[in-house]
PDB file of N, CA and C in Angstrom:
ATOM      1  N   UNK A   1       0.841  -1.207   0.000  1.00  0.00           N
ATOM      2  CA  UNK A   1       0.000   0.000   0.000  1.00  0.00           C
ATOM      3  C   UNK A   1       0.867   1.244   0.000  1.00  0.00           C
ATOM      4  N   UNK A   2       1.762   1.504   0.805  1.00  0.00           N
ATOM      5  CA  UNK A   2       2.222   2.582   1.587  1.00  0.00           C
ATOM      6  C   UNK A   2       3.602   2.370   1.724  1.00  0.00           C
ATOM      7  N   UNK A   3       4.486   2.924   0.860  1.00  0.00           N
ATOM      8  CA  UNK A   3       6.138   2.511   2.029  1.00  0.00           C
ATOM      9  C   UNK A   3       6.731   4.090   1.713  1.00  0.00           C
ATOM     10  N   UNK A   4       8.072   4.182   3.013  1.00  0.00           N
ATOM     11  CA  UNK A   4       8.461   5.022   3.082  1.00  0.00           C
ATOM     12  C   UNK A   4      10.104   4.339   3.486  1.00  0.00           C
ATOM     13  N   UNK A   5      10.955   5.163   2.680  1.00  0.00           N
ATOM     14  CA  UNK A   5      11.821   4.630   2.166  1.00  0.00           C
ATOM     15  C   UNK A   5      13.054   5.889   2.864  1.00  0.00           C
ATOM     16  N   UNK A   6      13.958   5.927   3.623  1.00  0.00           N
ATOM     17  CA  UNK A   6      15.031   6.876   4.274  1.00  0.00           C
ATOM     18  C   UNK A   6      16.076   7.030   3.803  1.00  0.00           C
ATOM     19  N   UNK A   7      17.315   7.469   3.802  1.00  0.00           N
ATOM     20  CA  UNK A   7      18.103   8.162   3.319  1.00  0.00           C
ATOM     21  C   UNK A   7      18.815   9.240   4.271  1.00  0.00           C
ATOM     22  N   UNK A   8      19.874   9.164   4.336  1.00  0.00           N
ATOM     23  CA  UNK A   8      20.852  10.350   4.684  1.00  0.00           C
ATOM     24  C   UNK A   8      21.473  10.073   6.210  1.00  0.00           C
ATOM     25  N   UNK A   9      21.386   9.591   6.786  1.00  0.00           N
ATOM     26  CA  UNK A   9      22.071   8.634   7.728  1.00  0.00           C
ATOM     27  C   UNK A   9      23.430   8.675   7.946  1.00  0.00           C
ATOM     28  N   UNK A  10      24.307   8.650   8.793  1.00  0.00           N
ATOM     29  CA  UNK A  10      25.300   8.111   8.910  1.00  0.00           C
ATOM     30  C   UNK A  10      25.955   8.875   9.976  1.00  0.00           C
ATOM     31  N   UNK A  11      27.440   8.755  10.063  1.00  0.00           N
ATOM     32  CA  UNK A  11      28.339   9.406  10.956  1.00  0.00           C
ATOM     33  C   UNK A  11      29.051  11.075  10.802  1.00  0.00           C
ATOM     34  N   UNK A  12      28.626  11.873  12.043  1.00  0.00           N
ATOM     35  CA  UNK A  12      29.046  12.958  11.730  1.00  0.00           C
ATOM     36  C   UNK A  12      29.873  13.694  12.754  1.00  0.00           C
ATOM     37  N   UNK A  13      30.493  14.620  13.314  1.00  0.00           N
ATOM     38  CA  UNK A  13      31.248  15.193  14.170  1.00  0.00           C
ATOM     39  C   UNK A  13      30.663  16.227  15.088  1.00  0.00           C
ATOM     40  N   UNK A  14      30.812  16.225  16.181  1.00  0.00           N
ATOM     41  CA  UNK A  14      29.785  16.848  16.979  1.00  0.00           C
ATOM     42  C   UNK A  14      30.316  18.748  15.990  1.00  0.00           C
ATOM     43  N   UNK A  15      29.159  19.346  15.627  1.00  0.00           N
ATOM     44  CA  UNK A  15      28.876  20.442  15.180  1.00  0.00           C
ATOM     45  C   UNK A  15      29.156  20.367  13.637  1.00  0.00           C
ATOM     46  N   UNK A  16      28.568  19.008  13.250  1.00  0.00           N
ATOM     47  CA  UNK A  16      28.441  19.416  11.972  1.00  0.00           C
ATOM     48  C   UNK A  16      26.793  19.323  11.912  1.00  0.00           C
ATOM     49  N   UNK A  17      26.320  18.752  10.087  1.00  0.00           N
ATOM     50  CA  UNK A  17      25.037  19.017   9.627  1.00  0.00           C
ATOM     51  C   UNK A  17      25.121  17.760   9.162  1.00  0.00           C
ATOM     52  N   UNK A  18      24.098  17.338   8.858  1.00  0.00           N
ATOM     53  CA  UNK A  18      23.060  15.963   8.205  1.00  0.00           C
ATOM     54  C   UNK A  18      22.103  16.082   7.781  1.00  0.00           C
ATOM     55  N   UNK A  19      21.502  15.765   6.544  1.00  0.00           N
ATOM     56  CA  UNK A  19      20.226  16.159   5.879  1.00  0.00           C
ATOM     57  C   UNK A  19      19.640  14.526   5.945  1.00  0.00           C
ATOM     58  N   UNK A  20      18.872  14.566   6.514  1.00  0.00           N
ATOM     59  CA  UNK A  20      17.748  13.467   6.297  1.00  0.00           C
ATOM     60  C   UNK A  20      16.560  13.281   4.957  1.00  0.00           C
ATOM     61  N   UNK A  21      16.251  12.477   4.353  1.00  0.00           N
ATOM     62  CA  UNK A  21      15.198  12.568   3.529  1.00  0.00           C
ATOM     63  C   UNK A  21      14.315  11.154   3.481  1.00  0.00           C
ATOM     64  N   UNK A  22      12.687  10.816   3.065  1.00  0.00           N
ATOM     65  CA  UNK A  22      12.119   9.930   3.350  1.00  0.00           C
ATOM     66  C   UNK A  22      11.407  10.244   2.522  1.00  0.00           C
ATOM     67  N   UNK A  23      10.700   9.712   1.543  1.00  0.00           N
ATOM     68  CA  UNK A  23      10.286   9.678   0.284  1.00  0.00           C
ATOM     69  C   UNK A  23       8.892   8.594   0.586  1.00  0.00           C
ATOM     70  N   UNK A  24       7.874   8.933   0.392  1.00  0.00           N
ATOM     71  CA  UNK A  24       6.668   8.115   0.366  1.00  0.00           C
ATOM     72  C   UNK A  24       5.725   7.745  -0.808  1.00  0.00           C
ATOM     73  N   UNK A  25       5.712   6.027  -1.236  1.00  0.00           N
ATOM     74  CA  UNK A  25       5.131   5.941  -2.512  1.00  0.00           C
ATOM     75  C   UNK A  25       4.027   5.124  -2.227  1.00  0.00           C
ATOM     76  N   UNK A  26       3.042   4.723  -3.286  1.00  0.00           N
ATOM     77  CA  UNK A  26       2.444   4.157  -2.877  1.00  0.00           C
ATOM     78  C   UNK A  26       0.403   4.962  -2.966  1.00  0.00           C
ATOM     79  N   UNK A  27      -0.253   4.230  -2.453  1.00  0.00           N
ATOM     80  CA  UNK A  27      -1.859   4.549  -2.878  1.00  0.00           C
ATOM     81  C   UNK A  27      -1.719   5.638  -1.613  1.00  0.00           C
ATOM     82  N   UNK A  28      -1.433   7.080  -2.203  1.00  0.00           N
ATOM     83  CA  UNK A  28      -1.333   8.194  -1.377  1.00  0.00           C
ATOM     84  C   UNK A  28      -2.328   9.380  -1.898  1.00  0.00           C
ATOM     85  N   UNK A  29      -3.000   9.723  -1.758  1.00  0.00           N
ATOM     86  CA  UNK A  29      -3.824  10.946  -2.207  1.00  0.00           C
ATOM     87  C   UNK A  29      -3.603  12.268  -1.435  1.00  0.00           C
ATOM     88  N   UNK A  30      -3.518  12.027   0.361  1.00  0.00           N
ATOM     89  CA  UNK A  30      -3.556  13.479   0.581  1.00  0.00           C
ATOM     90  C   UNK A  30      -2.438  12.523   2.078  1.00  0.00           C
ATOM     91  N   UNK A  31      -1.211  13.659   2.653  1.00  0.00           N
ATOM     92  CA  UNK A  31      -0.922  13.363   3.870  1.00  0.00           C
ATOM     93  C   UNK A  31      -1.009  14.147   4.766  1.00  0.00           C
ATOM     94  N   UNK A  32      -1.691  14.172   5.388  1.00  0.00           N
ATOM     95  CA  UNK A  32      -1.877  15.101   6.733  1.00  0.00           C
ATOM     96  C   UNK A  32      -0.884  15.995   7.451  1.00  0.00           C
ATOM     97  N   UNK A  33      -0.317  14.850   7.956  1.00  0.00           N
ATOM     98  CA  UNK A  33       0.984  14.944   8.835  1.00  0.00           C
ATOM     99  C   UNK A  33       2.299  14.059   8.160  1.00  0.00           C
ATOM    100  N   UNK A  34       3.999  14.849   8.606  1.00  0.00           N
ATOM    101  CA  UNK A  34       5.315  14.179   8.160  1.00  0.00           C
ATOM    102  C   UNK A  34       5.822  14.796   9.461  1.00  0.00           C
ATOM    103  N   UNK A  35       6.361  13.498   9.860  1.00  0.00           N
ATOM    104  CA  UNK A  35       7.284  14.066  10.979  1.00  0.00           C
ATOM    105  C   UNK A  35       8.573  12.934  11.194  1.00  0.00           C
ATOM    106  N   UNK A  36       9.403  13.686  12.216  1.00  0.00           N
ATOM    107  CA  UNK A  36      10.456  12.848  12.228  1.00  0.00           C
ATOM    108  C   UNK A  36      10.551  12.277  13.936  1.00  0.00           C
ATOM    109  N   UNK A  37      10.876  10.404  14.612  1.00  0.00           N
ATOM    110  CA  UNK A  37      11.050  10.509  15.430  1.00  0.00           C
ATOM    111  C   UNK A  37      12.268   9.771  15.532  1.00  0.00           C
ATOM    112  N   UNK A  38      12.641   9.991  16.983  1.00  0.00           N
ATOM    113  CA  UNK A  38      14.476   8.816  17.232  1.00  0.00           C
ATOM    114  C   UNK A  38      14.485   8.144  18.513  1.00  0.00           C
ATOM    115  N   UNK A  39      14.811   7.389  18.434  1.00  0.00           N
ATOM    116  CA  UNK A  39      14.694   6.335  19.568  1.00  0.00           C
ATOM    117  C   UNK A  39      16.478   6.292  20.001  1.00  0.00           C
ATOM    118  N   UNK A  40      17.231   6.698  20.983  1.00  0.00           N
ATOM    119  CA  UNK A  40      18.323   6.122  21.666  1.00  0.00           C
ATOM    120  C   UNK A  40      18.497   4.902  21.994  1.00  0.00           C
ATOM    121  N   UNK A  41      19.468   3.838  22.441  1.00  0.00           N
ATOM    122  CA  UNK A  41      19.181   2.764  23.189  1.00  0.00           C
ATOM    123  C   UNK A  41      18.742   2.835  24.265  1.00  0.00           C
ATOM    124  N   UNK A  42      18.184   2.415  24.438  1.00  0.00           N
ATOM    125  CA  UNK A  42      17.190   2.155  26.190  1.00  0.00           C
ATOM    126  C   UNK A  42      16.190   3.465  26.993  1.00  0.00           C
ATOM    127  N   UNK A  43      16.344   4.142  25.518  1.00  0.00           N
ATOM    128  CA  UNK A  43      15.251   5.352  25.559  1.00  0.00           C
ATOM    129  C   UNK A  43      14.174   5.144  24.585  1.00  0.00           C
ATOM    130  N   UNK A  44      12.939   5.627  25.133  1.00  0.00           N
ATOM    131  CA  UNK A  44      11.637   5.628  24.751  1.00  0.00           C
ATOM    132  C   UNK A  44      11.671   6.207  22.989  1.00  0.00           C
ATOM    133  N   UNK A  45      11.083   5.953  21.933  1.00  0.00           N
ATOM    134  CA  UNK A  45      11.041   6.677  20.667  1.00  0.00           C
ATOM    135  C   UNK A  45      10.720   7.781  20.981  1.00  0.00           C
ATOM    136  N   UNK A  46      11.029   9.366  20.690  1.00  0.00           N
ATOM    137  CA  UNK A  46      10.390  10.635  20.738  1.00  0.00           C
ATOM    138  C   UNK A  46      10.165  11.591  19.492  1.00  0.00           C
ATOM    139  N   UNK A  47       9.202  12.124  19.328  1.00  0.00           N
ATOM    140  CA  UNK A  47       8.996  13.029  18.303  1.00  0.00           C
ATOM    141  C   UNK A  47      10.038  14.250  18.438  1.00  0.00           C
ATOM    142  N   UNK A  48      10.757  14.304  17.202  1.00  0.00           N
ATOM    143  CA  UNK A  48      11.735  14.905  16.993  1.00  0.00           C
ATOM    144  C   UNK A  48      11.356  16.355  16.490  1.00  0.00           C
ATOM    145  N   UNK A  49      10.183  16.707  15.199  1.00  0.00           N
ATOM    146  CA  UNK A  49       9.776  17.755  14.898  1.00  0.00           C
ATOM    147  C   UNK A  49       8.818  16.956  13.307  1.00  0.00           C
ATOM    148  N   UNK A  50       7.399  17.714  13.463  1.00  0.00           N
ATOM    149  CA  UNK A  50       6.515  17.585  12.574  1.00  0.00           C
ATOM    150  C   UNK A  50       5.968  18.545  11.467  1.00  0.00           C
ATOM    151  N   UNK A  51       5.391  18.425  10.367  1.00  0.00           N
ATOM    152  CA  UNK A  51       4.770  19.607   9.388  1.00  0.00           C
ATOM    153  C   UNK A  51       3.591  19.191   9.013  1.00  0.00           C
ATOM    154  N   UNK A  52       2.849  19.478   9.085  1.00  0.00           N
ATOM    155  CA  UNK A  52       1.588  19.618   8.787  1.00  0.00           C
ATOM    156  C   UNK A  52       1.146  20.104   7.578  1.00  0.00           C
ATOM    157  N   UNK A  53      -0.558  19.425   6.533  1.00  0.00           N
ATOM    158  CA  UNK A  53      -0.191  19.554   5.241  1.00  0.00           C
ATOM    159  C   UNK A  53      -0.175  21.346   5.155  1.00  0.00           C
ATOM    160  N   UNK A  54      -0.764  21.658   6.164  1.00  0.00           N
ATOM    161  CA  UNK A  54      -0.835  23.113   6.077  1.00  0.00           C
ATOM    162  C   UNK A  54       0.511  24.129   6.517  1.00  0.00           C
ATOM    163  N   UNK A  55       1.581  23.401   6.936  1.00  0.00           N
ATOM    164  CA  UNK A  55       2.927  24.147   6.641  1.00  0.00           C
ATOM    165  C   UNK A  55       3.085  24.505   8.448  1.00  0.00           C
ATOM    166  N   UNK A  56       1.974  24.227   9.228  1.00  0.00           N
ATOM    167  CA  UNK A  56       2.449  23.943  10.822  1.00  0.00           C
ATOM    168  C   UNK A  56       3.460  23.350  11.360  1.00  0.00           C
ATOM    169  N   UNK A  57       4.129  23.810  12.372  1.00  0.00           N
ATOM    170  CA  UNK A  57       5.805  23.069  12.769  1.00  0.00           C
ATOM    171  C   UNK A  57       5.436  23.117  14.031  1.00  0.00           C
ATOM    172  N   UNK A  58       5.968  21.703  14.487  1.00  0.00           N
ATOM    173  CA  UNK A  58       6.317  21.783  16.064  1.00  0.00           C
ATOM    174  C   UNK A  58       7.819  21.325  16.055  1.00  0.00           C
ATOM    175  N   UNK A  59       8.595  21.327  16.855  1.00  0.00           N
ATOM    176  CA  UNK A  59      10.036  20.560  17.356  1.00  0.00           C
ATOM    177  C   UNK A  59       9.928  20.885  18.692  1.00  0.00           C
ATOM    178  N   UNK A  60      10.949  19.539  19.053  1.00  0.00           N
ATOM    179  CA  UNK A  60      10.772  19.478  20.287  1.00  0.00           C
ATOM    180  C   UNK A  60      11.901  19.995  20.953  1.00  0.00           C
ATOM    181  N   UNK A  61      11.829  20.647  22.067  1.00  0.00           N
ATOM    182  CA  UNK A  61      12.721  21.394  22.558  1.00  0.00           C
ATOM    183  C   UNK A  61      13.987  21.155  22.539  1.00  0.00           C
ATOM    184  N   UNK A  62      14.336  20.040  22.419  1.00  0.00           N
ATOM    185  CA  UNK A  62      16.373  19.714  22.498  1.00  0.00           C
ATOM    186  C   UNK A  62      16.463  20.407  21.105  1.00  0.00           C
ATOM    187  N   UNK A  63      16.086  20.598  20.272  1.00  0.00           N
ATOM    188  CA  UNK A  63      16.515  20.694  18.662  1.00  0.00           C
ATOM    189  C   UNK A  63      15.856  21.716  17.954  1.00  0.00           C
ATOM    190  N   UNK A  64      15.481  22.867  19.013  1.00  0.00           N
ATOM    191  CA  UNK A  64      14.962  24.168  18.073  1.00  0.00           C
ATOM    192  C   UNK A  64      16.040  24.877  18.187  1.00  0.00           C
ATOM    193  N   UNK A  65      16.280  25.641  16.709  1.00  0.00           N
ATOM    194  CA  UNK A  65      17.073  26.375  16.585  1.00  0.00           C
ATOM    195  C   UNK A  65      18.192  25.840  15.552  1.00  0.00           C
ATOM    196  N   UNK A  66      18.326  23.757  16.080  1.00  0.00           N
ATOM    197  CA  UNK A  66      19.265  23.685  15.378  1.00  0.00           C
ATOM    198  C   UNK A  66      18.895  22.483  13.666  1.00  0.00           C
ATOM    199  N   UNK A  67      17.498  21.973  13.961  1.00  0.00           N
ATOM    200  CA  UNK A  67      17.058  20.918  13.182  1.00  0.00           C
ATOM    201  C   UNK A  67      15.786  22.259  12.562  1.00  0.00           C
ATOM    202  N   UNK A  68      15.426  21.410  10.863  1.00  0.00           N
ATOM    203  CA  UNK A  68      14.468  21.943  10.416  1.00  0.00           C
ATOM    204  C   UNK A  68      13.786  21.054   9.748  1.00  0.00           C
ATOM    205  N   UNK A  69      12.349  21.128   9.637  1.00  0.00           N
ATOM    206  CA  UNK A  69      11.550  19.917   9.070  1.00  0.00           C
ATOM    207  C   UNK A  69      11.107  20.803   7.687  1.00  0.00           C
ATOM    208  N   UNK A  70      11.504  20.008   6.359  1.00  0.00           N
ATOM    209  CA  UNK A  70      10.169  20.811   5.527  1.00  0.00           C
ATOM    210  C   UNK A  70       9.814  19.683   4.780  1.00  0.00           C
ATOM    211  N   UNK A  71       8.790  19.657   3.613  1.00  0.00           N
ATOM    212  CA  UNK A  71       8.340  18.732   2.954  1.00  0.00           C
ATOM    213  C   UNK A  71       8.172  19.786   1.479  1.00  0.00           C
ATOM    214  N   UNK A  72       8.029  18.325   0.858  1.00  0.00           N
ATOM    215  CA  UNK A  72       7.974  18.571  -0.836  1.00  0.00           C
ATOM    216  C   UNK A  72       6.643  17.915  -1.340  1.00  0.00           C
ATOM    217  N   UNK A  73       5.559  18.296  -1.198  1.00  0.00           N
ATOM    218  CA  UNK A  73       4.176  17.303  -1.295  1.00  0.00           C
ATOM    219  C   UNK A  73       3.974  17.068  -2.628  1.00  0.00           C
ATOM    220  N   UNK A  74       4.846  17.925  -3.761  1.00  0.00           N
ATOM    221  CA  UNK A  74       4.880  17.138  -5.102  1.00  0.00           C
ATOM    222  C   UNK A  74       5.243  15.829  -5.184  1.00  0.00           C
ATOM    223  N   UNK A  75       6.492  15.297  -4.323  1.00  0.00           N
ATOM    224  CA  UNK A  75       7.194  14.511  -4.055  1.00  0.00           C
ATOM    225  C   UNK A  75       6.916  13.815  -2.803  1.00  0.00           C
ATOM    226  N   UNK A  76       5.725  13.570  -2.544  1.00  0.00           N
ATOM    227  CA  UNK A  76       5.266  13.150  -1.152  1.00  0.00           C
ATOM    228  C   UNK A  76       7.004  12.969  -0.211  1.00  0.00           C
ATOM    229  N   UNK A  77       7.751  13.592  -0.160  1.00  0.00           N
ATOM    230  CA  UNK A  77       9.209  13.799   0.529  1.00  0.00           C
ATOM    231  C   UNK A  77       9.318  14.640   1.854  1.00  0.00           C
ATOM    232  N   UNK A  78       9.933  14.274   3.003  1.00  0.00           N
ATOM    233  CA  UNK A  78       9.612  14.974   4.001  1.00  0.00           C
ATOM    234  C   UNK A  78      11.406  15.132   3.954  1.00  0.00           C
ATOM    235  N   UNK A  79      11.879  16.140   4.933  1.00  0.00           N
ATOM    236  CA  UNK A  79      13.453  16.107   5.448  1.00  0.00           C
ATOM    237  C   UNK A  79      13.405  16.851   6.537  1.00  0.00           C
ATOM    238  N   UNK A  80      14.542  16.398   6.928  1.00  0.00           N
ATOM    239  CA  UNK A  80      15.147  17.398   8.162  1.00  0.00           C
ATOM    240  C   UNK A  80      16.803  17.566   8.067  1.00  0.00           C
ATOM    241  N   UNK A  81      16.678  19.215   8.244  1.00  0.00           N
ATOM    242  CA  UNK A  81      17.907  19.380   8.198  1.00  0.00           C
ATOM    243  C   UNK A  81      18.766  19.591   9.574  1.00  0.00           C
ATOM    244  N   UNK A  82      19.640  18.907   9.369  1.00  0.00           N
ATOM    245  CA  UNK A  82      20.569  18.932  10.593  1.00  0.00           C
ATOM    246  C   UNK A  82      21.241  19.433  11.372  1.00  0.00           C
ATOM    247  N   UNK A  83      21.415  20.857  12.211  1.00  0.00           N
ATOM    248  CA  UNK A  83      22.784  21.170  11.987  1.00  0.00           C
ATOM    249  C   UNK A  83      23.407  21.299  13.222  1.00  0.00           C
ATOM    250  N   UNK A  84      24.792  21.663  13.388  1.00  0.00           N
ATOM    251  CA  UNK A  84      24.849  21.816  14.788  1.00  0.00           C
ATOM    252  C   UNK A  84      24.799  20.954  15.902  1.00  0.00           C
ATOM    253  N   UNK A  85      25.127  19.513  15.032  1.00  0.00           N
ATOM    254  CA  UNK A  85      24.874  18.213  16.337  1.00  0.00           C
ATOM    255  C   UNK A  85      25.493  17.689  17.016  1.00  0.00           C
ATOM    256  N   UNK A  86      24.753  17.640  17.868  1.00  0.00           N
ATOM    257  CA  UNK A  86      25.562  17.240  19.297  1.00  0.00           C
ATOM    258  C   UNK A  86      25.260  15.514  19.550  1.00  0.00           C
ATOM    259  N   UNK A  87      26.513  15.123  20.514  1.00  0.00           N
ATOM    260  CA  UNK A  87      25.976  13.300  20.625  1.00  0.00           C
ATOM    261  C   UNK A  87      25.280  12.989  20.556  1.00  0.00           C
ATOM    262  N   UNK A  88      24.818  13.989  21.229  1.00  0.00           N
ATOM    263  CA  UNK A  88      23.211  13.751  22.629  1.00  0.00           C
ATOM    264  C   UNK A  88      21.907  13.198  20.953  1.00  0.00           C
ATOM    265  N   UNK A  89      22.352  13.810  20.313  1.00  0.00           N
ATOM    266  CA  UNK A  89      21.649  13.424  19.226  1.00  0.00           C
ATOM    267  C   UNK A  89      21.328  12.238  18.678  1.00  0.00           C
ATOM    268  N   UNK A  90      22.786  11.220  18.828  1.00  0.00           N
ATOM    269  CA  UNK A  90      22.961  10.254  18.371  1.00  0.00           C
ATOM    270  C   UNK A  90      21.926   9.006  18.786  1.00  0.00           C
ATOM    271  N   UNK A  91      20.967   8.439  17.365  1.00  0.00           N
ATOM    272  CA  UNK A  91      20.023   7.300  17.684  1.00  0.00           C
ATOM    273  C   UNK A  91      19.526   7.301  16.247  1.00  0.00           C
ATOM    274  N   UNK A  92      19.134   6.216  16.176  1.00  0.00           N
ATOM    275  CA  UNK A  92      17.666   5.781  15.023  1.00  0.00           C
ATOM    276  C   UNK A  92      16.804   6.357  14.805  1.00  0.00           C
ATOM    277  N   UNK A  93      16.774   7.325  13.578  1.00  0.00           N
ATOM    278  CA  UNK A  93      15.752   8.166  13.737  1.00  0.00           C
ATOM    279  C   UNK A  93      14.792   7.349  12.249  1.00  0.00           C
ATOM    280  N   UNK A  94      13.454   7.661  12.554  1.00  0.00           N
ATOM    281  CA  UNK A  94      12.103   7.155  11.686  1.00  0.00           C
ATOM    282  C   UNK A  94      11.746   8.054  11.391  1.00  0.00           C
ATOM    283  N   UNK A  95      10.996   8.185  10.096  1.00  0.00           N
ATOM    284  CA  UNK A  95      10.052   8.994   9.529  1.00  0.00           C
ATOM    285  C   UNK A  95       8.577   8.500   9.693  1.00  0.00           C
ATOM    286  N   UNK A  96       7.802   9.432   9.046  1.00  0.00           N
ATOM    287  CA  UNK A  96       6.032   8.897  10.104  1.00  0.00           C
ATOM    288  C   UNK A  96       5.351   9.886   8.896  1.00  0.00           C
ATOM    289  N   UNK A  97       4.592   9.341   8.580  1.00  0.00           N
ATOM    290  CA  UNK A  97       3.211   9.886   7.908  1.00  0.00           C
ATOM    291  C   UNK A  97       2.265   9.315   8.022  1.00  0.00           C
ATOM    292  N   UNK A  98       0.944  10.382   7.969  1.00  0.00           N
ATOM    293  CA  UNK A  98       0.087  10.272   9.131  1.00  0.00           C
ATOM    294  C   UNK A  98      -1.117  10.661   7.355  1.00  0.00           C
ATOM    295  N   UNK A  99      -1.858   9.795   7.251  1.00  0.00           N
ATOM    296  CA  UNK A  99      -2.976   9.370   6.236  1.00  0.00           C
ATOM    297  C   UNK A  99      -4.107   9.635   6.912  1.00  0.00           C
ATOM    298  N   UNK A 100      -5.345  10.213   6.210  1.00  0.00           N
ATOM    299  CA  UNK A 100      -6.935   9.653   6.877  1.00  0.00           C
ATOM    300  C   UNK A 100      -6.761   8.259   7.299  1.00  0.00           C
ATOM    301  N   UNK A 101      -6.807   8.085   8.583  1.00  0.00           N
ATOM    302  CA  UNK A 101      -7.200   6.708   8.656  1.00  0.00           C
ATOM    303  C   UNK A 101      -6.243   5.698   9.344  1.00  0.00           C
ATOM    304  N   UNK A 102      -4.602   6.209   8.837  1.00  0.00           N
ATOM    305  CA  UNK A 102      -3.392   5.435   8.564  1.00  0.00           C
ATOM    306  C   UNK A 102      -2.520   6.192   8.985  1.00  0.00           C
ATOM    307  N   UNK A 103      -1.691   5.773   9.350  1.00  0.00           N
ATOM    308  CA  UNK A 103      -0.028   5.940   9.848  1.00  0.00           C
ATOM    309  C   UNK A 103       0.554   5.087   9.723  1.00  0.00           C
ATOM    310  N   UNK A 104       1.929   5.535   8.818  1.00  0.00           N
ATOM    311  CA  UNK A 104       3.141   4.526   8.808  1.00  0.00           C
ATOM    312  C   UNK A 104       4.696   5.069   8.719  1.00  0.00           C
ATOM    313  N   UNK A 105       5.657   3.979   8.789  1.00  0.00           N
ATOM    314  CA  UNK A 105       7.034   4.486   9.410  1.00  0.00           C
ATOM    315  C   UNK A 105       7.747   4.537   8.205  1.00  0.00           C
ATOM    316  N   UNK A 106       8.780   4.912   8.111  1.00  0.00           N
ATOM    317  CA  UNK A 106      10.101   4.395   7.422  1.00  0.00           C
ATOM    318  C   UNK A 106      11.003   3.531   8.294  1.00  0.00           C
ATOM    319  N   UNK A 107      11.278   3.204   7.563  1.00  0.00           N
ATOM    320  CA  UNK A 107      12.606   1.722   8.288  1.00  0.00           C
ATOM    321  C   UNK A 107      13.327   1.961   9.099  1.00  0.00           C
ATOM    322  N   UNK A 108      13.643   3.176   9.607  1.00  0.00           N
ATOM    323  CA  UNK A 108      14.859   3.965  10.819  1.00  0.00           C
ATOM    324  C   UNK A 108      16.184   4.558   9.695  1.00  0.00           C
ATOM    325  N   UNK A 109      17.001   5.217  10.312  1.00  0.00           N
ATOM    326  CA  UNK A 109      17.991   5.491   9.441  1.00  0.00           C
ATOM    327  C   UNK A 109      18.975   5.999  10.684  1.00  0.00           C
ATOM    328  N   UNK A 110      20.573   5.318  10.971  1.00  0.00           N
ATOM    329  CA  UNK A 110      21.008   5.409  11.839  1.00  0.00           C
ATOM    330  C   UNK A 110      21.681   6.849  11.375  1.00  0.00           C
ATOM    331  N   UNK A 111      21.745   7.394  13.049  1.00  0.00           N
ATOM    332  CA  UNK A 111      22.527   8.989  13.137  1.00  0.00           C
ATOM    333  C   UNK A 111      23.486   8.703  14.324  1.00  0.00           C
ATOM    334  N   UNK A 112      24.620   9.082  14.053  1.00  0.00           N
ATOM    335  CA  UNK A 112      25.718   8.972  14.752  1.00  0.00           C
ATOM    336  C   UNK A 112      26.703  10.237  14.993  1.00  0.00           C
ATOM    337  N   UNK A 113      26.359  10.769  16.437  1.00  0.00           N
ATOM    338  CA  UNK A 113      27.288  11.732  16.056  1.00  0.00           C
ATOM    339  C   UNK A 113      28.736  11.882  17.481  1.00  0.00           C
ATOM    340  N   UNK A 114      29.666  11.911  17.083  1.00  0.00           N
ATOM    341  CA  UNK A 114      31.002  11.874  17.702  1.00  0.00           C
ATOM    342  C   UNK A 114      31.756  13.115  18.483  1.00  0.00           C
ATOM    343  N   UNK A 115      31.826  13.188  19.434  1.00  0.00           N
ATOM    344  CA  UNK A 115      32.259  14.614  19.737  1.00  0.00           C
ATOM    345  C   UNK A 115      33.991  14.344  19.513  1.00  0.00           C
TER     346      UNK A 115
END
């Protein structure tokens, strides 16, 4: 029906940038909500920062100022840009879109960052 597919992942140095991207194909007509969440080891998954189809933003407090969410709804494509990261950052982060009806993930995409 629905997959969402990640990108941009990997290892970075505490105060650099990382662009995330998650691409959604599939029997899609309208998406509500794109957001991004990350799970640490032995920490709970948390919502990282969301957009709404109407261009609404939340982020969650560790990462305002330094993460940005936007989307491309030609391209059912959500991202977040990175910058400025700190360890504390470092975990599995998922993508999430939110359908009438439906919600689903992307596969995780590991973030690693090194001071």
């Amino acid at each position: 029906q629905v997959q969402l597919v990640e990108s941009g992942g990997g290892l970075v140095q505490a105060g650099g940038s990382l662009r995330l991207s998650c691409a959604a194909s599939g029997s899609i007509f309208n998406i509500n909500i794109m957001g991004w969440y990350r799970q640490a080891p032995g920490k709970q998954r948390e919502s990282v920062a969301v957009i709404s189809s109407g261009g609404r933003l939340n982020y969650a407090d560790s990462v305002k100022g330094r993460f940005t969410i936007s989307r491309d709804n030609a391209k059912n494509t959500v991202y977040l840009q990175m910058n400025s990261l700190k360890p504390e950052d470092t975990a599995v982060y998922y993508c999430n879109i939110k359908l009438p009806g439906a919600g689903y993930w992307g596969q995780g995409t590991q973030v690693t960052v090194s001071s």
